[in-house]
N, C-alpha and C. Protein backbone atom coordinates (compact mmCIF):
# COMPACT_ATOMS: atom_id res chain seq x y z
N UNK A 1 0.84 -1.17 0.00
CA UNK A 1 0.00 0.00 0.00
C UNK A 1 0.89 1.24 0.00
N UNK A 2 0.59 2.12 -0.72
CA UNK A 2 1.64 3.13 -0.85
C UNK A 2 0.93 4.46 0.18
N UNK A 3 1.85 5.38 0.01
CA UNK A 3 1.69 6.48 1.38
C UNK A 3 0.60 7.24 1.01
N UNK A 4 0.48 7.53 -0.55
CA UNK A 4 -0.74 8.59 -0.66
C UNK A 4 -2.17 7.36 0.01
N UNK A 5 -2.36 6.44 -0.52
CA UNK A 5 -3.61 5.49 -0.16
C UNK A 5 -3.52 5.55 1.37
N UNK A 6 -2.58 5.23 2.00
CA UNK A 6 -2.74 5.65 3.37
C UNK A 6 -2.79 6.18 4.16
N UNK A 7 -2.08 8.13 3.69
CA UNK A 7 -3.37 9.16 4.00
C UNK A 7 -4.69 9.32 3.86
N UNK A 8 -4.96 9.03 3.09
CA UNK A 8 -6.32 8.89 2.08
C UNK A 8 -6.98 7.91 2.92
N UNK A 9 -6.87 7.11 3.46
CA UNK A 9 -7.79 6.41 4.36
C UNK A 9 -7.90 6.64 5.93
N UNK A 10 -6.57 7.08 6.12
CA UNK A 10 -6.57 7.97 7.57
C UNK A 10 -7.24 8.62 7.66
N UNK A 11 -7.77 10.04 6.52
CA UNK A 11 -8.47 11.05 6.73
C UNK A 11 -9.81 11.12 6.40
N UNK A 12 -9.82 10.07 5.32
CA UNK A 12 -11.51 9.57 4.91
C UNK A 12 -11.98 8.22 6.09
N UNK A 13 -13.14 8.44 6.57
CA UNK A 13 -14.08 7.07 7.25
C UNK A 13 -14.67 6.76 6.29
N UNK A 14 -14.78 5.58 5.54
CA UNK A 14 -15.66 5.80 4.79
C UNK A 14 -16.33 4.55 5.47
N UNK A 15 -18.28 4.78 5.82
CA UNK A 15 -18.59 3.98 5.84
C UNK A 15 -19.87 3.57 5.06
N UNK A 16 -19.49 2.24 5.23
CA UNK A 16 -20.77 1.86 4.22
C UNK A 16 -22.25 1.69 4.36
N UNK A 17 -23.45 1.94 3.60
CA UNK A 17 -24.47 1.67 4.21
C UNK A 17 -25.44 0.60 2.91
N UNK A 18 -25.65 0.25 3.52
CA UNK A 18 -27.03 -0.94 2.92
C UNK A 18 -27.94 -1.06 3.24
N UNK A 19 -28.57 -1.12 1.75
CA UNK A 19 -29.81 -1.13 1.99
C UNK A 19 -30.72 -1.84 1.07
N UNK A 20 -31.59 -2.50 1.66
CA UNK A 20 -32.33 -3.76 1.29
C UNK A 20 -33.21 -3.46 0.50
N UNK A 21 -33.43 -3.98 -1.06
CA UNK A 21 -34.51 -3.89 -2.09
C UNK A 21 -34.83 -5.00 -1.56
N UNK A 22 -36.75 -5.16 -2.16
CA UNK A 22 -37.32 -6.05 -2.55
C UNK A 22 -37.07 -6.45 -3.61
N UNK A 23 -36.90 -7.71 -4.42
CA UNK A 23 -36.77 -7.79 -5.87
C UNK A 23 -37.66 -7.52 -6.49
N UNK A 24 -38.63 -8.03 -5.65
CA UNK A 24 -40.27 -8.61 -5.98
C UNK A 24 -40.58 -7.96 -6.18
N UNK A 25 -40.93 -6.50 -5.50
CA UNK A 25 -41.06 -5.34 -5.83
C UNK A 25 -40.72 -4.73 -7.67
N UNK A 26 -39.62 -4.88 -7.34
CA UNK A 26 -38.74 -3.75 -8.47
C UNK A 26 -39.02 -5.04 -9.37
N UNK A 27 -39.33 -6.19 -9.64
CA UNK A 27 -39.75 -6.46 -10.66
C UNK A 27 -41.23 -6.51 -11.13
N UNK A 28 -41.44 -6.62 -10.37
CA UNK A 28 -43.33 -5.82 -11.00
C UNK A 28 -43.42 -4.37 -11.14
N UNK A 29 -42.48 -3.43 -11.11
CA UNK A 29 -42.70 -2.59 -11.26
C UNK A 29 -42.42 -2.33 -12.63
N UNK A 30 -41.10 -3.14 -12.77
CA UNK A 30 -40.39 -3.37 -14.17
C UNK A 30 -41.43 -3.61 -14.72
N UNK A 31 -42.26 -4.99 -14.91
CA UNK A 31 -42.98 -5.18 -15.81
C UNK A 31 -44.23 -4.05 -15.90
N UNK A 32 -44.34 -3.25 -14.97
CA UNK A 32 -45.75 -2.36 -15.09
C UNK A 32 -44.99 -1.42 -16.12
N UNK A 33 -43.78 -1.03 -15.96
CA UNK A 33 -43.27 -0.01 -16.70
C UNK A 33 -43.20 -0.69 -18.12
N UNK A 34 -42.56 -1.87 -18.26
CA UNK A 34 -42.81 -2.14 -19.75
C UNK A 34 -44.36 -2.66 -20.24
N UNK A 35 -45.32 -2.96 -19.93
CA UNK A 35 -46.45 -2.99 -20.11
C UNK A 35 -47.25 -1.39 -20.91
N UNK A 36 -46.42 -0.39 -19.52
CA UNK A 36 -47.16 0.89 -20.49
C UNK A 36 -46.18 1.09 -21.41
N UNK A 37 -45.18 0.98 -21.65
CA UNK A 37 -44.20 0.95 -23.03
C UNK A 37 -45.00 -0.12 -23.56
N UNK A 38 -45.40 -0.73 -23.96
CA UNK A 38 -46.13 -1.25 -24.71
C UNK A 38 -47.54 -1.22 -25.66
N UNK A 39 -47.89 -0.36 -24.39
CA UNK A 39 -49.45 0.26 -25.13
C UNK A 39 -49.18 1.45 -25.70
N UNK A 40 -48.48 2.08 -25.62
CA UNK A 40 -47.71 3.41 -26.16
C UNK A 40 -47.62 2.66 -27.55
N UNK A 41 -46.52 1.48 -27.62
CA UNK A 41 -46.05 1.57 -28.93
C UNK A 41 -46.71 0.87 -29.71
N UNK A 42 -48.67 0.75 -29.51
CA UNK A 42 -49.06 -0.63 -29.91
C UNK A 42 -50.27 0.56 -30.50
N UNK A 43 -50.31 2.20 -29.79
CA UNK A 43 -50.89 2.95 -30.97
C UNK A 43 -50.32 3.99 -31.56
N UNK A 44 -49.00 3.45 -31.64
CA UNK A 44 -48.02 4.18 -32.86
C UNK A 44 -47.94 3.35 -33.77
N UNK A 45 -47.48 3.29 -35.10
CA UNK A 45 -47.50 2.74 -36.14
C UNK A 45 -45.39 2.78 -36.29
N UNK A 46 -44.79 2.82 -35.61
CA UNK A 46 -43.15 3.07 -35.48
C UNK A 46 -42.69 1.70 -35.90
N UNK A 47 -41.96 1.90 -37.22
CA UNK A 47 -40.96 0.84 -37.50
C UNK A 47 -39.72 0.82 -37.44
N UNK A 48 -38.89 -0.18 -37.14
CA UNK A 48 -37.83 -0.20 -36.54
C UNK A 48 -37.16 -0.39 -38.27
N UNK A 49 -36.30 0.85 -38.30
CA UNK A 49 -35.56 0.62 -39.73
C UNK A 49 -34.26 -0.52 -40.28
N UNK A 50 -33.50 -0.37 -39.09
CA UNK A 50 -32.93 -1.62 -39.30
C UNK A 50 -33.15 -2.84 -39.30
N UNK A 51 -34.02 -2.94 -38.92
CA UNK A 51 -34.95 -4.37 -39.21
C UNK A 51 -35.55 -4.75 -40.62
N UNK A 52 -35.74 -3.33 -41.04
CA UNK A 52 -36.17 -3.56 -42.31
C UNK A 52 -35.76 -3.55 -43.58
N UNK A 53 -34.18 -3.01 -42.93
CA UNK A 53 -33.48 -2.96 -44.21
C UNK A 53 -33.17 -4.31 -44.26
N UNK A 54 -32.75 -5.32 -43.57
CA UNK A 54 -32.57 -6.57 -43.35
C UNK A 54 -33.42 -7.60 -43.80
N UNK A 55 -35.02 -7.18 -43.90
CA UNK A 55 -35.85 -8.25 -44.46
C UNK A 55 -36.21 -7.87 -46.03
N UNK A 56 -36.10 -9.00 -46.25
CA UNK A 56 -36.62 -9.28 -48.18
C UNK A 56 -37.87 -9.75 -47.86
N UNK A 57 -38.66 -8.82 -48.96
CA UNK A 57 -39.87 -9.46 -49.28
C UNK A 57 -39.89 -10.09 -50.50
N UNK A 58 -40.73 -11.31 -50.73
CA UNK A 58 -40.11 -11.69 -52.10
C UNK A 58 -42.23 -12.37 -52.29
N UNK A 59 -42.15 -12.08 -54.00
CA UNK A 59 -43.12 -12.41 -54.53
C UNK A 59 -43.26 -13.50 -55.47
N UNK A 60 -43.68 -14.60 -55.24
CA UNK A 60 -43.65 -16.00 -56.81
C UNK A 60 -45.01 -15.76 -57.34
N UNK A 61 -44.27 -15.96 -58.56
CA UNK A 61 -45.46 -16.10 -59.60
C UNK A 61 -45.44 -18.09 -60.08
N UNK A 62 -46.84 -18.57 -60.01
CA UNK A 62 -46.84 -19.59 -60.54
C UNK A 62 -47.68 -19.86 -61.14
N UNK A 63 -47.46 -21.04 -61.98
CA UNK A 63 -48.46 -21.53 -63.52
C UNK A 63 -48.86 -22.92 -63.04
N UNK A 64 -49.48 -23.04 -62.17
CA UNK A 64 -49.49 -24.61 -61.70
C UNK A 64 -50.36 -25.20 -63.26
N UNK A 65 -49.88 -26.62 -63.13
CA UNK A 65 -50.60 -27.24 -64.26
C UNK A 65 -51.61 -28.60 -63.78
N UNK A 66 -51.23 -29.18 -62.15
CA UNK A 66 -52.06 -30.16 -61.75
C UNK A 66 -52.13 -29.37 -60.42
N UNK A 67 -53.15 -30.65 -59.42
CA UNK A 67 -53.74 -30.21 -57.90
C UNK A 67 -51.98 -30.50 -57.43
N UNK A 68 -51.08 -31.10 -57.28
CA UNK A 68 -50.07 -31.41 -56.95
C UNK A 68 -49.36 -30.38 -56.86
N UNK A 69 -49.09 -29.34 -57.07
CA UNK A 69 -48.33 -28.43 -57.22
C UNK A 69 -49.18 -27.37 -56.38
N UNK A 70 -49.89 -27.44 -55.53
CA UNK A 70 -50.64 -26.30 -54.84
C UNK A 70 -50.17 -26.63 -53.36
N UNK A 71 -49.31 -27.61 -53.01
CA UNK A 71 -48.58 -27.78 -51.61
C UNK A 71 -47.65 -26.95 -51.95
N UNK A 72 -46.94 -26.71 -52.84
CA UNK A 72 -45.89 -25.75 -53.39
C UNK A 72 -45.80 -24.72 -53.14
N UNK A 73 -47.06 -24.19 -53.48
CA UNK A 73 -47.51 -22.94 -53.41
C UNK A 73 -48.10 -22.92 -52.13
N UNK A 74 -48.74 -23.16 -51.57
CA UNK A 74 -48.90 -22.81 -49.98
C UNK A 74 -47.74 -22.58 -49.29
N UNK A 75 -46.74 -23.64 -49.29
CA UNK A 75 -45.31 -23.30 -48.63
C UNK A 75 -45.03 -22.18 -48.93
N UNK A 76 -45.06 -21.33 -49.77
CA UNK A 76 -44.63 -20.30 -50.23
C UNK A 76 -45.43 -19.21 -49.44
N UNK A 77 -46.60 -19.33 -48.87
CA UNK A 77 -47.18 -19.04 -48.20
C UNK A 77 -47.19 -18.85 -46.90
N UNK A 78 -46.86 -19.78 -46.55
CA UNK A 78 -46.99 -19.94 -45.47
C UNK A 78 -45.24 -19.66 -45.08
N UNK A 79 -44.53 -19.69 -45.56
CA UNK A 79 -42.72 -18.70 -45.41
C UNK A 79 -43.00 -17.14 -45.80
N UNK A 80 -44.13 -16.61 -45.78
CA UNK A 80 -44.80 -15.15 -45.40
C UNK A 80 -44.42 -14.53 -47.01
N UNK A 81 -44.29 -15.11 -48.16
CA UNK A 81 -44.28 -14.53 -49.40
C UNK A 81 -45.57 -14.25 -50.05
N UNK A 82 -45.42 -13.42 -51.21
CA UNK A 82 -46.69 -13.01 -51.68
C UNK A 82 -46.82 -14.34 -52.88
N UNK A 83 -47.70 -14.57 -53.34
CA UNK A 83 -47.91 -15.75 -54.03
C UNK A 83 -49.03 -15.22 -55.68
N UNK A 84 -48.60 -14.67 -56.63
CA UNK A 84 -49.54 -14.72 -57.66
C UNK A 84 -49.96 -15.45 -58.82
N UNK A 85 -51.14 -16.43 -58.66
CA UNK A 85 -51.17 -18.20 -59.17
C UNK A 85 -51.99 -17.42 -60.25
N UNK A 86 -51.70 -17.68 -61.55
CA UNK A 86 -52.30 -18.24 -63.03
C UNK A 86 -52.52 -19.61 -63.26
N UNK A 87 -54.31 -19.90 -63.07
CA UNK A 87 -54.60 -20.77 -63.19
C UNK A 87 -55.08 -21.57 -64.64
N UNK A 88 -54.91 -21.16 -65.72
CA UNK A 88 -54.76 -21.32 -67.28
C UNK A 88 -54.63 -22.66 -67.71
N UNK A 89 -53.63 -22.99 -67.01
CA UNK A 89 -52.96 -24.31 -67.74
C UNK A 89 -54.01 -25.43 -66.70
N UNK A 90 -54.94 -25.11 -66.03
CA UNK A 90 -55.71 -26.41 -64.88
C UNK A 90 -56.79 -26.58 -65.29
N UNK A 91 -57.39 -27.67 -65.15
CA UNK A 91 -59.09 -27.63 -65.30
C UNK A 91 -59.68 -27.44 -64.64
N UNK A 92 -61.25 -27.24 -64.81
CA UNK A 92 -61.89 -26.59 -63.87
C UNK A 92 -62.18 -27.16 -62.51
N UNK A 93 -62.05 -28.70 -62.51
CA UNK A 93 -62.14 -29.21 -61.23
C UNK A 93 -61.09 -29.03 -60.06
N UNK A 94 -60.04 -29.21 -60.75
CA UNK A 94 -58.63 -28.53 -60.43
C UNK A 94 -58.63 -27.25 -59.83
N UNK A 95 -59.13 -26.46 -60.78
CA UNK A 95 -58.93 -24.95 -60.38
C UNK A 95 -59.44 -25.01 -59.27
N UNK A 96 -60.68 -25.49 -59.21
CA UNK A 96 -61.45 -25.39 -57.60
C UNK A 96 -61.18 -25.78 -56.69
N UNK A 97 -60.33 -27.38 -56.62
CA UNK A 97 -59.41 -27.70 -55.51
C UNK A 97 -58.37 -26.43 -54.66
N UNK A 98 -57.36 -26.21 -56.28
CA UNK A 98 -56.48 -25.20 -55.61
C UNK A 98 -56.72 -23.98 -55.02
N UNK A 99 -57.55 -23.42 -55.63
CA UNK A 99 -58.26 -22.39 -54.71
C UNK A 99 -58.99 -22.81 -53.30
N UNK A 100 -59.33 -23.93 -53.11
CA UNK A 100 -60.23 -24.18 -51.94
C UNK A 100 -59.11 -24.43 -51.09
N UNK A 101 -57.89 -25.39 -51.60
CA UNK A 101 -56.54 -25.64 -50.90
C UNK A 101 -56.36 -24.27 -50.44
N UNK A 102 -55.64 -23.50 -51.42
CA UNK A 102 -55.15 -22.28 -51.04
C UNK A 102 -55.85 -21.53 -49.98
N UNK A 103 -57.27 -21.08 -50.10
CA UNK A 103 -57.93 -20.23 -49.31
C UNK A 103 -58.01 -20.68 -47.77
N UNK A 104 -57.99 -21.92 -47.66
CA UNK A 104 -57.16 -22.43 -46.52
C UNK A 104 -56.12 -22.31 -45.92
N UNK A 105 -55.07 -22.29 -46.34
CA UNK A 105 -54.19 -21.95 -46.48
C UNK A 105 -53.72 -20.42 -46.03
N UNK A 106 -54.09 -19.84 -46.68
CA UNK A 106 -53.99 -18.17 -46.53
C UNK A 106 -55.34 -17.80 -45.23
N UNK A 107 -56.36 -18.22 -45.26
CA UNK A 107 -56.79 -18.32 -43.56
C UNK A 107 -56.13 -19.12 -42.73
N UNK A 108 -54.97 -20.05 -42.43
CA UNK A 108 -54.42 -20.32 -41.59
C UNK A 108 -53.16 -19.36 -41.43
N UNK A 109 -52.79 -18.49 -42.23
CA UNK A 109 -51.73 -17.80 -41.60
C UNK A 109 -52.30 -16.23 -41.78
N UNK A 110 -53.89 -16.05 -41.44
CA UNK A 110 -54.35 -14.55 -41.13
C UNK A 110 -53.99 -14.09 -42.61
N UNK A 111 -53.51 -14.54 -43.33
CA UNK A 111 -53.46 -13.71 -45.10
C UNK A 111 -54.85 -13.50 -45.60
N UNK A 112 -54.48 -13.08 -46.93
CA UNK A 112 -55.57 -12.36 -47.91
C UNK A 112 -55.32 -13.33 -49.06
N UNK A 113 -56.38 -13.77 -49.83
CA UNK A 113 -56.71 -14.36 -51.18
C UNK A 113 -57.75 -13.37 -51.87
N UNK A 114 -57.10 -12.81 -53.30
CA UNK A 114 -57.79 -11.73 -53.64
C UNK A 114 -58.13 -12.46 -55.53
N UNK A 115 -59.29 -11.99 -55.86
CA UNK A 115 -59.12 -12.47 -57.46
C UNK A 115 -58.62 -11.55 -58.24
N UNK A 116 -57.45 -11.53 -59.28
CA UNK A 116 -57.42 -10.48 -59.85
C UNK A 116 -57.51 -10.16 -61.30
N UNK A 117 -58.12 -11.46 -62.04
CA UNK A 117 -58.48 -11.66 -63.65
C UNK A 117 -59.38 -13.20 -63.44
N UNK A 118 -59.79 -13.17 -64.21
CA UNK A 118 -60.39 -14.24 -65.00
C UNK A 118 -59.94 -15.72 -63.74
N UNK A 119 -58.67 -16.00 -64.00
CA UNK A 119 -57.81 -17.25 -63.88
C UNK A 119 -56.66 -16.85 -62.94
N UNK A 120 -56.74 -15.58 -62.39
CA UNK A 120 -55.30 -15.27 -61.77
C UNK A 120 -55.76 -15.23 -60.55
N UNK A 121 -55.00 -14.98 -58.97
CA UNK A 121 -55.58 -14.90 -58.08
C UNK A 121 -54.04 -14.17 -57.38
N UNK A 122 -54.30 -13.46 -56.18
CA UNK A 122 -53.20 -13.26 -55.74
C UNK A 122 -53.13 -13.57 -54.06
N UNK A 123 -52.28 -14.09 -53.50
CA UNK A 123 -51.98 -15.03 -52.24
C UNK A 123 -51.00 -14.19 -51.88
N UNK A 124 -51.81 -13.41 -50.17
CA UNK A 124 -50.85 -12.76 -49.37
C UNK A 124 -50.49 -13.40 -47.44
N UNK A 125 -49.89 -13.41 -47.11
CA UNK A 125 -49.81 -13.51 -45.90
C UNK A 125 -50.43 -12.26 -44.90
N UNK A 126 -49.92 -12.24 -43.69
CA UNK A 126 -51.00 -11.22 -42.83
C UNK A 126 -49.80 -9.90 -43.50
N UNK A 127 -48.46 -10.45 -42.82
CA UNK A 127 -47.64 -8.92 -43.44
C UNK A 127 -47.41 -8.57 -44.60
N UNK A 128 -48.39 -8.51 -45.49
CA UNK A 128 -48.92 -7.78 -46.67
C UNK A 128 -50.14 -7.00 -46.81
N UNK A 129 -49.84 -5.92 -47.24
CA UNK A 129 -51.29 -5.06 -47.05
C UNK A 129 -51.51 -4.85 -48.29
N UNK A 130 -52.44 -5.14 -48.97
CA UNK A 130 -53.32 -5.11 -50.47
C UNK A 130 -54.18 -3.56 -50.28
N UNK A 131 -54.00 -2.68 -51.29
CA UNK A 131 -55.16 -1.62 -51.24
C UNK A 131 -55.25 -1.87 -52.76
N UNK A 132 -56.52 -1.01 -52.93
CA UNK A 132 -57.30 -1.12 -54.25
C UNK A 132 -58.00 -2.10 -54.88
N UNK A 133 -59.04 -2.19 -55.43
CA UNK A 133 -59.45 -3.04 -56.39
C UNK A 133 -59.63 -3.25 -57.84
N UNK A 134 -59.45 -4.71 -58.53
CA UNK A 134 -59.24 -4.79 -59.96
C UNK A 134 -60.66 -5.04 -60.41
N UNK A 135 -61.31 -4.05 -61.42
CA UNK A 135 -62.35 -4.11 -61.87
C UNK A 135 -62.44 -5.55 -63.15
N UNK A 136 -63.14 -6.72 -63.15
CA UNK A 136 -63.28 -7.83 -63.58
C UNK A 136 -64.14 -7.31 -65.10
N UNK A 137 -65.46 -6.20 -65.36
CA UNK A 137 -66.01 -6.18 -66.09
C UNK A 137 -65.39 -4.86 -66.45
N UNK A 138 -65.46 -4.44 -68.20
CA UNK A 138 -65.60 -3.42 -69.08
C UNK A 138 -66.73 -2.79 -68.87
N UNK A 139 -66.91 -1.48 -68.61
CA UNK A 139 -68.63 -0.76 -68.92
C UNK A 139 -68.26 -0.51 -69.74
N UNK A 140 -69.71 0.10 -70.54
CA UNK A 140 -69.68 1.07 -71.53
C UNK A 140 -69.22 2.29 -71.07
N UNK A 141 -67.96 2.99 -71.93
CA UNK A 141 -68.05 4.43 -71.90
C UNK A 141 -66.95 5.00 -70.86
N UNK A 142 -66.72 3.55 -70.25
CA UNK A 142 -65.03 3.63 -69.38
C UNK A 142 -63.84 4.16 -70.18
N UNK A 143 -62.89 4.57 -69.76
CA UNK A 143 -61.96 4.92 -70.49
C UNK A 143 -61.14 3.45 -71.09
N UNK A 144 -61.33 2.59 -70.77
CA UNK A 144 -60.59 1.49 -70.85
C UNK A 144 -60.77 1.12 -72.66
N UNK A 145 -62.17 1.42 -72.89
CA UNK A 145 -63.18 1.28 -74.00
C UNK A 145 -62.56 1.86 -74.93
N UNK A 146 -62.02 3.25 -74.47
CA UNK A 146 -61.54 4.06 -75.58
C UNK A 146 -60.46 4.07 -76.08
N UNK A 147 -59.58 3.24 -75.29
CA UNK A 147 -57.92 2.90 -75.71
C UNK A 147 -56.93 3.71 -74.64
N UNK A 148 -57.67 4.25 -73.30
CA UNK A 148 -56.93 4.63 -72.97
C UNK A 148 -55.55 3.39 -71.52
């Protein structure tokens, strides 16, 4: 021990004092405090950016040609991708399987099944948000009519 440390303790008392937490306490308090951090951030709409630069969203397009190939496409589904099936190449009994498969499918993971032509359909999971709708019929007198 050198001479300055042992002035330094000659002239300082230092004494100590303690004092007793509850844990129990200070951890329910903890959780009350993150609870209202929680409802706070549950009516903000705040995304965490680095998180998002990090995730790929990715979209398949498929041409199924039998009912066999619609486990395919659910997986794809159900790994939170967007899924847009052209049903063209199936028959009609077919078609109705895979769609009945699918729509299952996309209600088991809270997604959206939307029609968007004739034969096409488009398959979302919940973290996809769809706005707008695709008009199926021509009117008269639409711009569509006129070439635009």
């Amino acid at each position: 021990m050198s001479l300055k440390n042992k002035i330094k303790t000659f002239f300082t008392d230092e004494e100590y004092e303690y004092e007793y937490v509850d844990s129990a306490a200070d951890e329910s308090s903890y959780v009350e405090e993150q609870q209202d951090i929680d409802t706070r951030k549950k009516g903000k709409n705040v995304v965490n950016l680095t998180q998002m630069q990090h995730a790929t969203t990715k979209m398949v397009l498929c041409e199924p040609r039998t009912y066999d190939e619609a486990q395919e496409i659910a997986d794809n589904i159900v790994n939170r991708r967007s899924v847009v099936i052209n049903l063209q190449r199936v028959d009609n009994t077919q078609k109705k399987r895979i769609v009945d498969f699918l729509s299952g499918t996309v209600y088991a993971v809270k997604g959206d099944i939307q029609k968007l032509g004739a034969e096409t359909f488009l398959c979302t999971p919940d973290n996809v948000d769809v706005t707008g709708n695709i008009t199926e019929t021509i009117f008269p007198g639409d711009d569509y009519e006129r070439g635009w």
